[in-house]
PDB file of N, CA and C in Angstrom:
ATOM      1  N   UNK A   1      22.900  49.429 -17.351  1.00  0.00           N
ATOM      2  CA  UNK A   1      21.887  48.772 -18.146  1.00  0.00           C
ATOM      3  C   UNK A   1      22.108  47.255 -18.063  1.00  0.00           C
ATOM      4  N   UNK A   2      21.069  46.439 -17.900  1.00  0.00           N
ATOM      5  CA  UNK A   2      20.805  45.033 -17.832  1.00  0.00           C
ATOM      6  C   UNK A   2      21.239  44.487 -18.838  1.00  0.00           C
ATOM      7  N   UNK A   3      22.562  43.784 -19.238  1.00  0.00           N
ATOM      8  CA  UNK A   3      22.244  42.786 -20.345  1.00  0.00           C
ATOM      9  C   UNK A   3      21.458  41.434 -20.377  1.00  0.00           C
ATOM     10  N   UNK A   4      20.505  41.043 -21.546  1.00  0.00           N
ATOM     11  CA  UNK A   4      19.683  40.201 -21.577  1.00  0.00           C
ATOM     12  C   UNK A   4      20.204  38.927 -21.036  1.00  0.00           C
ATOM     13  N   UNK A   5      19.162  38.080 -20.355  1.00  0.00           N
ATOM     14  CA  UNK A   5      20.365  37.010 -20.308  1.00  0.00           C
ATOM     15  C   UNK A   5      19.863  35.675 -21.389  1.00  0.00           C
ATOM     16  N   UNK A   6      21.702  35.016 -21.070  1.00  0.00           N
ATOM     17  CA  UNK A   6      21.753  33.702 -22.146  1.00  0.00           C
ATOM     18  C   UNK A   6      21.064  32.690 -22.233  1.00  0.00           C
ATOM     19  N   UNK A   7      20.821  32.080 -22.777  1.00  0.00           N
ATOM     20  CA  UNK A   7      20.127  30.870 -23.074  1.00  0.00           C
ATOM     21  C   UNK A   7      20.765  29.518 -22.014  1.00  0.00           C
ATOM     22  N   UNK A   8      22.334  30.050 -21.594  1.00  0.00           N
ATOM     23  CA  UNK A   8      22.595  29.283 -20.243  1.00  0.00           C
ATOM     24  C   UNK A   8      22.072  29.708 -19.174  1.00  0.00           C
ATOM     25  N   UNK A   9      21.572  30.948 -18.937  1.00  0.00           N
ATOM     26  CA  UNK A   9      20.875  31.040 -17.439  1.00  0.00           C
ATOM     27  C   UNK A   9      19.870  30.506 -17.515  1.00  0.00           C
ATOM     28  N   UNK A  10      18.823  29.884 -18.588  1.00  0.00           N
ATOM     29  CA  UNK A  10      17.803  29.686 -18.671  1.00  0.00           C
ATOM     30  C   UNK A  10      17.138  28.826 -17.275  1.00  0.00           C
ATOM     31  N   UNK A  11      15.938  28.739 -16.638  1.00  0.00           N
ATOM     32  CA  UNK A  11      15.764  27.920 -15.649  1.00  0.00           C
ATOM     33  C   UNK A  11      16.211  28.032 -14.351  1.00  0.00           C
ATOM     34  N   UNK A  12      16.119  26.954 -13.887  1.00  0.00           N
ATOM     35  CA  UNK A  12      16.639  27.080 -12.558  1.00  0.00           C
ATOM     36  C   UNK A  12      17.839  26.429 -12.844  1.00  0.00           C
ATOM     37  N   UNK A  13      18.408  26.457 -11.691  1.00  0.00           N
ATOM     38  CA  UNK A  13      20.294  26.173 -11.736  1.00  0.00           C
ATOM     39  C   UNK A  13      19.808  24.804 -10.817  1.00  0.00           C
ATOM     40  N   UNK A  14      20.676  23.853 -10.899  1.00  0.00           N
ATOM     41  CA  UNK A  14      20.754  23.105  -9.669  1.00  0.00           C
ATOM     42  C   UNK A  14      20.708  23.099  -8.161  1.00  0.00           C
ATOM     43  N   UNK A  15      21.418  24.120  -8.340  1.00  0.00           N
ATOM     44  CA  UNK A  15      21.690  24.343  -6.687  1.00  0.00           C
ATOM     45  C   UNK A  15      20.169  25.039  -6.115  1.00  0.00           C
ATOM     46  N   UNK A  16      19.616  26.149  -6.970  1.00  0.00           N
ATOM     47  CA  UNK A  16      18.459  26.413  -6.805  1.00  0.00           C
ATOM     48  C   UNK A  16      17.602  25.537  -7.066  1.00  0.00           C
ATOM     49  N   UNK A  17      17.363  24.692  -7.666  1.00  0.00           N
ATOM     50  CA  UNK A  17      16.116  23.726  -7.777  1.00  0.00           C
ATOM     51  C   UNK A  17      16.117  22.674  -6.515  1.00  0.00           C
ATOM     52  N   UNK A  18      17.399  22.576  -6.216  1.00  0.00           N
ATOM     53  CA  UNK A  18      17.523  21.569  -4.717  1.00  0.00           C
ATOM     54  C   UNK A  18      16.922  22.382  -3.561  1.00  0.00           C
ATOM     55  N   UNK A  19      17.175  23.342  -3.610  1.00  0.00           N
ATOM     56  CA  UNK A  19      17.115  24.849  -2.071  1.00  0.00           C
ATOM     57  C   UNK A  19      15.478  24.661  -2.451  1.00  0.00           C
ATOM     58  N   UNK A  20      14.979  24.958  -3.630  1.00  0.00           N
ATOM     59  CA  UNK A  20      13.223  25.395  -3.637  1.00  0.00           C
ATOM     60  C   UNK A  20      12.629  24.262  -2.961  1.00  0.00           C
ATOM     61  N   UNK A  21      13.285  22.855  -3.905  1.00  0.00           N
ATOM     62  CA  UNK A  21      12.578  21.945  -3.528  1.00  0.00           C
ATOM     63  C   UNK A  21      12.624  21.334  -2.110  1.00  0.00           C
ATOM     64  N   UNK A  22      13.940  21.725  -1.207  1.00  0.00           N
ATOM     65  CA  UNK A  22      13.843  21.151  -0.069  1.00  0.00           C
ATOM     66  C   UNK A  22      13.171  21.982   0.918  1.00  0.00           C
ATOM     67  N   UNK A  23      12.945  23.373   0.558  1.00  0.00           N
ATOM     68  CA  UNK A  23      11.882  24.088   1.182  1.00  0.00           C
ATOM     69  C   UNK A  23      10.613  23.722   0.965  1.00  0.00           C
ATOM     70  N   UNK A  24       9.971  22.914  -0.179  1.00  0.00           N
ATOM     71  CA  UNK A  24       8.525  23.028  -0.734  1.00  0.00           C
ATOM     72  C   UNK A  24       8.408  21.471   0.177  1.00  0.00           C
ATOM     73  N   UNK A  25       9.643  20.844   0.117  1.00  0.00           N
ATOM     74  CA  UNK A  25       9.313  19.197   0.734  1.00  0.00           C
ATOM     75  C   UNK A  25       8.957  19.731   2.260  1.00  0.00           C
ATOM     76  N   UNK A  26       9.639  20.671   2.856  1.00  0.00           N
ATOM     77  CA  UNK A  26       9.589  20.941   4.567  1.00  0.00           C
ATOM     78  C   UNK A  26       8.133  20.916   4.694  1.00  0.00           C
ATOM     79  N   UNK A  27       7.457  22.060   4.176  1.00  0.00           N
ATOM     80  CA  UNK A  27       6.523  22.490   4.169  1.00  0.00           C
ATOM     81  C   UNK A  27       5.472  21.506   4.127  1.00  0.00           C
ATOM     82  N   UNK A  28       5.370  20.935   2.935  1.00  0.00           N
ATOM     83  CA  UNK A  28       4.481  19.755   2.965  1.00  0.00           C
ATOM     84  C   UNK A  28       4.581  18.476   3.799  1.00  0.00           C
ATOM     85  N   UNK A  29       5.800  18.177   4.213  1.00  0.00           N
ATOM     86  CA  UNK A  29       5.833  17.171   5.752  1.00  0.00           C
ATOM     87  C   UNK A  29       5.608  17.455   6.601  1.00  0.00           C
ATOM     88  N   UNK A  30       5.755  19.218   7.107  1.00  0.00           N
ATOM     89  CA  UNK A  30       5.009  19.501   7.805  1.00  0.00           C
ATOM     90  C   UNK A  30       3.642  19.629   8.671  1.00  0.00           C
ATOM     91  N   UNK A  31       2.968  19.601   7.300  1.00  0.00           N
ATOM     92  CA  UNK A  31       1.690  20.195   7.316  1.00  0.00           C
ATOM     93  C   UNK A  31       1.187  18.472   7.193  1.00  0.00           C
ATOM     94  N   UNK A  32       1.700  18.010   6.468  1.00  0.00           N
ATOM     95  CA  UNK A  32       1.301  16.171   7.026  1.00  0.00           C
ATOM     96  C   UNK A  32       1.446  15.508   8.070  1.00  0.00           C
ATOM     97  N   UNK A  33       1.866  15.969   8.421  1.00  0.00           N
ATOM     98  CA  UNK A  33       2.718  15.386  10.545  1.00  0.00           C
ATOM     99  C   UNK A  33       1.731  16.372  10.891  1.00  0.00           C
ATOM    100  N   UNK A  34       1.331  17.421  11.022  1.00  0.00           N
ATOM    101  CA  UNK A  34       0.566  18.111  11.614  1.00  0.00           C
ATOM    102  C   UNK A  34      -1.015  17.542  11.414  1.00  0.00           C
ATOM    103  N   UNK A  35      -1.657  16.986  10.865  1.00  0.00           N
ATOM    104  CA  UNK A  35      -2.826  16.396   9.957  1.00  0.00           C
ATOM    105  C   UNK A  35      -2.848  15.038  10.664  1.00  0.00           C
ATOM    106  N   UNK A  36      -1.998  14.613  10.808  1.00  0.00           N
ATOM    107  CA  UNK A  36      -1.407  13.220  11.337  1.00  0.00           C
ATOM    108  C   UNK A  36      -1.725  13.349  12.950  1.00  0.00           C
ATOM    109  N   UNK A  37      -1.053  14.369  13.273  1.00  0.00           N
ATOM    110  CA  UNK A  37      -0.979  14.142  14.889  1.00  0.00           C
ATOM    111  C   UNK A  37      -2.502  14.844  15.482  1.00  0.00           C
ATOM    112  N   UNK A  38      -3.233  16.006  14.781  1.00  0.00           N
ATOM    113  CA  UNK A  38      -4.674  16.054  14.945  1.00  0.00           C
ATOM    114  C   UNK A  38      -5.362  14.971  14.682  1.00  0.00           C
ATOM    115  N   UNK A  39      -5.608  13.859  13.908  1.00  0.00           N
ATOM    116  CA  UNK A  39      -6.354  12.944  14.021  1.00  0.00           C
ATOM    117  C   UNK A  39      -5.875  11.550  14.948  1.00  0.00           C
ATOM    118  N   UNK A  40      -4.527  11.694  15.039  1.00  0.00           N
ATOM    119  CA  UNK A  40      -4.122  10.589  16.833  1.00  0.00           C
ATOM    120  C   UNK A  40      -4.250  11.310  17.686  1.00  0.00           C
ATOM    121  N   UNK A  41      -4.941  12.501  17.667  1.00  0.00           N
ATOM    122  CA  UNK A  41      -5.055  13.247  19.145  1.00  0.00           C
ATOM    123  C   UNK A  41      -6.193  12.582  19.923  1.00  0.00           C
ATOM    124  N   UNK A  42      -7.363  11.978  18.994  1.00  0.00           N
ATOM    125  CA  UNK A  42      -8.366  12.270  19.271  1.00  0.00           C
ATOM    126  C   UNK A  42      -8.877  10.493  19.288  1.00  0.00           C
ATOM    127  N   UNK A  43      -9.282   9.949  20.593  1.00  0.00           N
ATOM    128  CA  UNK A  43      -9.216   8.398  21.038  1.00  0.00           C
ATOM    129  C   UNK A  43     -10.819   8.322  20.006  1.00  0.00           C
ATOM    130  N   UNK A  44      -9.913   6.539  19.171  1.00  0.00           N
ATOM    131  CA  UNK A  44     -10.897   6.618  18.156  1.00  0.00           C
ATOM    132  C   UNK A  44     -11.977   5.992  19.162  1.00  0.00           C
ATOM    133  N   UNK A  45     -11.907   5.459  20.605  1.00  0.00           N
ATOM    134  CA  UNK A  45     -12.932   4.575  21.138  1.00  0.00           C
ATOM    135  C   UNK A  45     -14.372   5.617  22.119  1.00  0.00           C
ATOM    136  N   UNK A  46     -13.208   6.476  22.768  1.00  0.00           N
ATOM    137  CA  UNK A  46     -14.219   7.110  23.370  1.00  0.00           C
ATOM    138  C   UNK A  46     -14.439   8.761  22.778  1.00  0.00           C
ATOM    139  N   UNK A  47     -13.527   9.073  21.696  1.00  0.00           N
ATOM    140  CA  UNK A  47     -13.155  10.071  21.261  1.00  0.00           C
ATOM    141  C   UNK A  47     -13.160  11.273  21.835  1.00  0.00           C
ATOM    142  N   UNK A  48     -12.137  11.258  23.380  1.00  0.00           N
ATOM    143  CA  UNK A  48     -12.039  12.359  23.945  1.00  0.00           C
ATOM    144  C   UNK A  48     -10.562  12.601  23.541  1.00  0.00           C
ATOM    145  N   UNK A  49      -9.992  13.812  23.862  1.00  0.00           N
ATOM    146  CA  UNK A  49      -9.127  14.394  23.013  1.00  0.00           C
ATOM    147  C   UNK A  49      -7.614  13.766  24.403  1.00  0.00           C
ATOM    148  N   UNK A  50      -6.342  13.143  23.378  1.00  0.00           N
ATOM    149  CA  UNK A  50      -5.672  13.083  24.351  1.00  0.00           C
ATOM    150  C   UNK A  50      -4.935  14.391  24.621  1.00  0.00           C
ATOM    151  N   UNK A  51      -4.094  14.700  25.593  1.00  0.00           N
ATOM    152  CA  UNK A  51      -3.178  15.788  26.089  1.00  0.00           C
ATOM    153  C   UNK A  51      -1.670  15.244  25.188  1.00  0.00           C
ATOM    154  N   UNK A  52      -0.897  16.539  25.108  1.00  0.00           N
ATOM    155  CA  UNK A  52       0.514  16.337  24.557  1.00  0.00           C
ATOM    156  C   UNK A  52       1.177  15.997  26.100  1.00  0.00           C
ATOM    157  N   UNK A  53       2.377  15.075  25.883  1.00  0.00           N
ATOM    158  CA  UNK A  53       2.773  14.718  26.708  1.00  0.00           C
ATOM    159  C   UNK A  53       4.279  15.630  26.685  1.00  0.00           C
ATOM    160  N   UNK A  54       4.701  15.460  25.854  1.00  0.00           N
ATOM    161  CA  UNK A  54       5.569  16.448  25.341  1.00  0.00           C
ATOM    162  C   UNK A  54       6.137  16.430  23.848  1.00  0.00           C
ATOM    163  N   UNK A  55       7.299  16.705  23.211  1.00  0.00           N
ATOM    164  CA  UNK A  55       7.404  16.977  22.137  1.00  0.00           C
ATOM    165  C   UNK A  55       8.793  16.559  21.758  1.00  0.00           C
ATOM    166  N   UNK A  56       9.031  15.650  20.665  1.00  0.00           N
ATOM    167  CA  UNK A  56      10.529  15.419  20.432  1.00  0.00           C
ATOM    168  C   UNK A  56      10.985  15.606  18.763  1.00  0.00           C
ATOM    169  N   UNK A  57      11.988  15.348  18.225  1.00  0.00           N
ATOM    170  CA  UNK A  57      12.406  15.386  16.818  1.00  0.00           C
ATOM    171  C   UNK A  57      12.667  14.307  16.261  1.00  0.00           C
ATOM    172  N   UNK A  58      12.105  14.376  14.968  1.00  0.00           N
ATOM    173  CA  UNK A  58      12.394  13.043  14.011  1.00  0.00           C
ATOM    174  C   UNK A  58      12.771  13.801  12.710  1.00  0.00           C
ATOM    175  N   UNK A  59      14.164  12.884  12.175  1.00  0.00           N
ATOM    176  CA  UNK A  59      14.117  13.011  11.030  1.00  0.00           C
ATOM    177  C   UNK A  59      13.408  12.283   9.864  1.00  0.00           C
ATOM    178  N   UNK A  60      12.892  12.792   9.004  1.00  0.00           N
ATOM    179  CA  UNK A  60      12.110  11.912   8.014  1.00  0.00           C
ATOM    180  C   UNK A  60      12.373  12.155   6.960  1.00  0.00           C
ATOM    181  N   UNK A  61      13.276  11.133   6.372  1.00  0.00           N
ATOM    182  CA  UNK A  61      13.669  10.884   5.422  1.00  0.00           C
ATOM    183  C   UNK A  61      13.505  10.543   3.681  1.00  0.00           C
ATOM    184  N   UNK A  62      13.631  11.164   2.968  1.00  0.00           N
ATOM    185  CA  UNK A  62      12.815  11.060   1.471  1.00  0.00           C
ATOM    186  C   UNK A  62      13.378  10.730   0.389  1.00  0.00           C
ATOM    187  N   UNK A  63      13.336  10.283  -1.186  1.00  0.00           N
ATOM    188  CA  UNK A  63      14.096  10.735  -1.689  1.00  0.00           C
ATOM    189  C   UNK A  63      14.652  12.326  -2.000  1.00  0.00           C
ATOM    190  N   UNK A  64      13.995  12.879  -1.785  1.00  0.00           N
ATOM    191  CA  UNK A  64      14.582  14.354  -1.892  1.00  0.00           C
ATOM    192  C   UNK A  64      15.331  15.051  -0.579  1.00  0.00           C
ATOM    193  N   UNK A  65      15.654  14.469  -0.040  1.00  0.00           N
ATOM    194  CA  UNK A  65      16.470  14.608   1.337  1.00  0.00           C
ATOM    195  C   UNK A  65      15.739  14.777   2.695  1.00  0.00           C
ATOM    196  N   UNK A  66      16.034  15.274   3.727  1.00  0.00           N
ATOM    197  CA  UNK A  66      15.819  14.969   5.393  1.00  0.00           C
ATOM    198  C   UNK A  66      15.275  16.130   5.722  1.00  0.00           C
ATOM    199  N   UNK A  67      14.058  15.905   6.604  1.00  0.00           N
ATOM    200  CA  UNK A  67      13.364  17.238   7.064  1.00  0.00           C
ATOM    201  C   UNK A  67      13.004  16.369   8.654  1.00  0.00           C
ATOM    202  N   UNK A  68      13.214  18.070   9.007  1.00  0.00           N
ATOM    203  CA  UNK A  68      13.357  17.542  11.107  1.00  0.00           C
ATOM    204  C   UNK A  68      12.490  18.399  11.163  1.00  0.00           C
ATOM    205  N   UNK A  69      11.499  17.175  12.057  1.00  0.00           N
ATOM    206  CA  UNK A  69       9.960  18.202  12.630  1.00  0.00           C
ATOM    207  C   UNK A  69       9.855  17.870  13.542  1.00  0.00           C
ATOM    208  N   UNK A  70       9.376  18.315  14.483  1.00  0.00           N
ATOM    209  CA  UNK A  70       8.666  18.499  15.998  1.00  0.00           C
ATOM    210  C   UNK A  70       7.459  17.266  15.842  1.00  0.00           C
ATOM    211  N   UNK A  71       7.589  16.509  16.610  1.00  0.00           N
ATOM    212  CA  UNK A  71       6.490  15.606  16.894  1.00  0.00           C
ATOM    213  C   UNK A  71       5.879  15.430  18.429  1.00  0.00           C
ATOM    214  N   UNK A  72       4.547  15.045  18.578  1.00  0.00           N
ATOM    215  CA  UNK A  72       4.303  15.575  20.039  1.00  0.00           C
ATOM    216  C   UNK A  72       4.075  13.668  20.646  1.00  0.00           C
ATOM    217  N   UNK A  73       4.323  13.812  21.559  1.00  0.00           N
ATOM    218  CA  UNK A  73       4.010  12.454  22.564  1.00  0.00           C
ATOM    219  C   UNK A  73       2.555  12.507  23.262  1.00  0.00           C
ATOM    220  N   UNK A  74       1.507  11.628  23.431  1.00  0.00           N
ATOM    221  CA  UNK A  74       0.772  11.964  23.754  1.00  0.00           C
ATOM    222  C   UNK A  74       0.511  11.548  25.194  1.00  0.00           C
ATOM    223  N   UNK A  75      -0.294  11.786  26.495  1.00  0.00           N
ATOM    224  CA  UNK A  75      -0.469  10.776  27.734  1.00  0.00           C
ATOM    225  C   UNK A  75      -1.729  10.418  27.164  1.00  0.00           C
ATOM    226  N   UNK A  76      -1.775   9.480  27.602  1.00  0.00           N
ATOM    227  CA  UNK A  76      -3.410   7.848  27.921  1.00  0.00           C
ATOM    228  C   UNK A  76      -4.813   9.510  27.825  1.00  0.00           C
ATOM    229  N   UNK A  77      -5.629   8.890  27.512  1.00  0.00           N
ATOM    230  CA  UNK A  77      -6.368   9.558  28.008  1.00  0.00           C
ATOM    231  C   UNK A  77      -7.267   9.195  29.339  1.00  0.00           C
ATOM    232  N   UNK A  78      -8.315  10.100  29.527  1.00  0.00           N
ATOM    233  CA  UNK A  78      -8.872   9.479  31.109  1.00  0.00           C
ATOM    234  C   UNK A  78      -9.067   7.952  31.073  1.00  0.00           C
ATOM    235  N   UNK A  79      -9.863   7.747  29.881  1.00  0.00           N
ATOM    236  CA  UNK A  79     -11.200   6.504  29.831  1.00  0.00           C
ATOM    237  C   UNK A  79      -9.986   5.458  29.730  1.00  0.00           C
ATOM    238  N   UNK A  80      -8.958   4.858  30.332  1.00  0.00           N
ATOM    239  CA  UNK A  80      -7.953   4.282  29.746  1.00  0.00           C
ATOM    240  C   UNK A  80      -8.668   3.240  28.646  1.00  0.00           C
ATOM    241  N   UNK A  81      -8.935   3.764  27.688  1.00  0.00           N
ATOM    242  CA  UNK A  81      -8.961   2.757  26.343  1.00  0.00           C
ATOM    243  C   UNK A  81      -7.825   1.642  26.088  1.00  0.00           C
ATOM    244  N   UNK A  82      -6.593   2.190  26.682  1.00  0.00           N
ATOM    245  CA  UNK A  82      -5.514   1.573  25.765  1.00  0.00           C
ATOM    246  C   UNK A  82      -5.367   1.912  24.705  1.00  0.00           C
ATOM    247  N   UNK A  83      -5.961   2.432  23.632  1.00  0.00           N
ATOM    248  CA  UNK A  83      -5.591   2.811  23.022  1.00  0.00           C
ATOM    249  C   UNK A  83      -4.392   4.211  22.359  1.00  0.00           C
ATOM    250  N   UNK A  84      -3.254   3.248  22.172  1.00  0.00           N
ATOM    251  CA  UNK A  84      -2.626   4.475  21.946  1.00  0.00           C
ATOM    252  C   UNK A  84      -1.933   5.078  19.958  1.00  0.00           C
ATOM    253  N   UNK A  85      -2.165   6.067  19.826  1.00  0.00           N
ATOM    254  CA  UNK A  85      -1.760   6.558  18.443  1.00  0.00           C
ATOM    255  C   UNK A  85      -0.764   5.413  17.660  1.00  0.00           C
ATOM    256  N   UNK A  86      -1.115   4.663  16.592  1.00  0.00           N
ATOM    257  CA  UNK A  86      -0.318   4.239  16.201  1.00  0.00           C
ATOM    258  C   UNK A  86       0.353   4.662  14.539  1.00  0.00           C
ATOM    259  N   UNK A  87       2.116   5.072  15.365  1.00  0.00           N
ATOM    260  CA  UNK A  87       2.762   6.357  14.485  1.00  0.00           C
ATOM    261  C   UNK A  87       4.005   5.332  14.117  1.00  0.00           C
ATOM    262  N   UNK A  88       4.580   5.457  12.644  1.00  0.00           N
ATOM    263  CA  UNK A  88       5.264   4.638  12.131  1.00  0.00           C
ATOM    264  C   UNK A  88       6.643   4.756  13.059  1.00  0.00           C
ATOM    265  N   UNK A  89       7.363   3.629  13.103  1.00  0.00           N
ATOM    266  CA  UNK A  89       8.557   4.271  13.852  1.00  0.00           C
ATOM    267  C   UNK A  89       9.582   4.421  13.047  1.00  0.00           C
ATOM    268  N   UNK A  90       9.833   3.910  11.685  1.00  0.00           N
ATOM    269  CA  UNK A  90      10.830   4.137  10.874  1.00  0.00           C
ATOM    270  C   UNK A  90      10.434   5.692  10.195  1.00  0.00           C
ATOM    271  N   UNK A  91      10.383   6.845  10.134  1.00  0.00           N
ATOM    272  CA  UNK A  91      10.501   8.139   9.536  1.00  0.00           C
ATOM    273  C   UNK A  91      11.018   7.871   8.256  1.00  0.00           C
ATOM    274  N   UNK A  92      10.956   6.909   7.507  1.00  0.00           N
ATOM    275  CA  UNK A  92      11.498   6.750   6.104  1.00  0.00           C
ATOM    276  C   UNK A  92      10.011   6.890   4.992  1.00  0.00           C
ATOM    277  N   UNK A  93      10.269   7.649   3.942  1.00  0.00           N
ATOM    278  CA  UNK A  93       9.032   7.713   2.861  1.00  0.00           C
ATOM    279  C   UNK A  93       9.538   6.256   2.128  1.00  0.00           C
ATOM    280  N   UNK A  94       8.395   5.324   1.733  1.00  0.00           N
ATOM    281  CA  UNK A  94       8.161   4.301   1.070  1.00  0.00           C
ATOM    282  C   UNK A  94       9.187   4.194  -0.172  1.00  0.00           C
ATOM    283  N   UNK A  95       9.311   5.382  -0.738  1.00  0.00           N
ATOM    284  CA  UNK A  95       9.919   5.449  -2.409  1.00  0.00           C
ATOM    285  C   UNK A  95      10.874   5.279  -1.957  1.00  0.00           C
ATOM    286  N   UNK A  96      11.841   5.829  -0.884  1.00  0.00           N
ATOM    287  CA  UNK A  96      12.955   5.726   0.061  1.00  0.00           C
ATOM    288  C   UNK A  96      13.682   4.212   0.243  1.00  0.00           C
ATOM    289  N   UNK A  97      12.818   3.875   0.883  1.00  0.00           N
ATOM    290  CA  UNK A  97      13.260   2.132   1.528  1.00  0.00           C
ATOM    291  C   UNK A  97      12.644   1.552  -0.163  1.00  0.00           C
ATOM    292  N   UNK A  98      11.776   1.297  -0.531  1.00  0.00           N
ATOM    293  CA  UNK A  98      11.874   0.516  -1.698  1.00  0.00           C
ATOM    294  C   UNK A  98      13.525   0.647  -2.831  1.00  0.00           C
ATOM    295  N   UNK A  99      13.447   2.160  -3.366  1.00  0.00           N
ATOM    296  CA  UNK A  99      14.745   1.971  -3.519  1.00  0.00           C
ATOM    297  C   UNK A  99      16.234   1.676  -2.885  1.00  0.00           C
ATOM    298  N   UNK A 100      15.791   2.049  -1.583  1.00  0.00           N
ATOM    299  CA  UNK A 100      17.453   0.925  -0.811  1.00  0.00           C
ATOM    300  C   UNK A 100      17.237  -0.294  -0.870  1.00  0.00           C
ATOM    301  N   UNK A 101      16.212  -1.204  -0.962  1.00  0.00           N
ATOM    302  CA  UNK A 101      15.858  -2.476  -1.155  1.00  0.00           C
ATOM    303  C   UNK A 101      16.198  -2.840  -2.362  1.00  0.00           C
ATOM    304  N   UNK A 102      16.032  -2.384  -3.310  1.00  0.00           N
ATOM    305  CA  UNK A 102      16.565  -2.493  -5.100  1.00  0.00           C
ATOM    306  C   UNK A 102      17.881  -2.532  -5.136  1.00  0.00           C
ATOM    307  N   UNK A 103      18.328  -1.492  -4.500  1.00  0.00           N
ATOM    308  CA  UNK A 103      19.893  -1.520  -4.400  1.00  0.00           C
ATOM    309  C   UNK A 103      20.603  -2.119  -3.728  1.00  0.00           C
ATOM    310  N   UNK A 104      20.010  -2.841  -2.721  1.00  0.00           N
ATOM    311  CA  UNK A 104      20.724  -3.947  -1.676  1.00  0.00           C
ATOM    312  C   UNK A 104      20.423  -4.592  -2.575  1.00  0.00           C
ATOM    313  N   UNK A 105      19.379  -5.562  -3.320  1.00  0.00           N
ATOM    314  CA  UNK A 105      19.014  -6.491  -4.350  1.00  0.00           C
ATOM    315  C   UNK A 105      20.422  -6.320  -5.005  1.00  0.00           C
ATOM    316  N   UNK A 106      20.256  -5.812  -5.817  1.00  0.00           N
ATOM    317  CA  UNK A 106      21.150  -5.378  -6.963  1.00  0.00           C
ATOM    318  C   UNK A 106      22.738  -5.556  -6.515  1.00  0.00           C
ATOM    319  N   UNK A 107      23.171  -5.127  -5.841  1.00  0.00           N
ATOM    320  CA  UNK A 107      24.242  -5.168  -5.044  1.00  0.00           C
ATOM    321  C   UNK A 107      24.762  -6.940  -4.147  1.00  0.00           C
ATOM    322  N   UNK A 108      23.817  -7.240  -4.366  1.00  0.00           N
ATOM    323  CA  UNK A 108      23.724  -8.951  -3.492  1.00  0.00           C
ATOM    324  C   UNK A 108      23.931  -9.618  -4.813  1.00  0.00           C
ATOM    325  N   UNK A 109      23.603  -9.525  -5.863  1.00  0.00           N
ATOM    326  CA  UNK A 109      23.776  -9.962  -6.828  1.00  0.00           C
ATOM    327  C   UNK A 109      25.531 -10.798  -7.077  1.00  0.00           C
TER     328      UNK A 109
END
């Protein structure tokens, strides 16, 4: 038989609230890099679709920790526009670098 549980199990535990949340963060950077790289697929000048050139890894970095996704490279397309996807090169989320900036501040002090 189950005893009820305490008013200390209540919730999530730490260790579980880190595991959910760094699964729920994957997911949603995912699906944003994916959203991201369908609309640089597609040349804003002549809007023919470019080809993957191939595919490499970035970590991207958050406050809630590091998620590694597949990102694709693209080739030129025919019409050489020149135009090519322009994709951040630092993989850092904003809330990220603002607070290392506070804390270098702070720390220079």
């Amino acid at each position: 038989m189950e005893s009820a549980p305490s008013i200390d199990a209540l919730g999530l535990s730490l260790a579980n609230g880190k595991a959910f949340l760094s699964k729920l963060q994957t997911q949603v950077v995912c699906a944003q890099i994916a959203a991201l790289n369908s609309r640089n697929r597609i040349c804003p000048v002549c809007k023919s679709q470019r080809h993957v050139k191939d595919y490499h890894h970035v970590a991207f970095r958050s406050l809630y920790g590091k998620v590694c996704a597949r990102v694709p490279r693209f080739e030129p397309t025919s019409c050489h526009c020149q135009t090519a996807p322009q994709l951040r090169q630092r993989w850092m989320s904003a809330e990220l670098e603002f607070v290392q900036s506070q804390l270098a501040a702070t720390l220079a002090k």
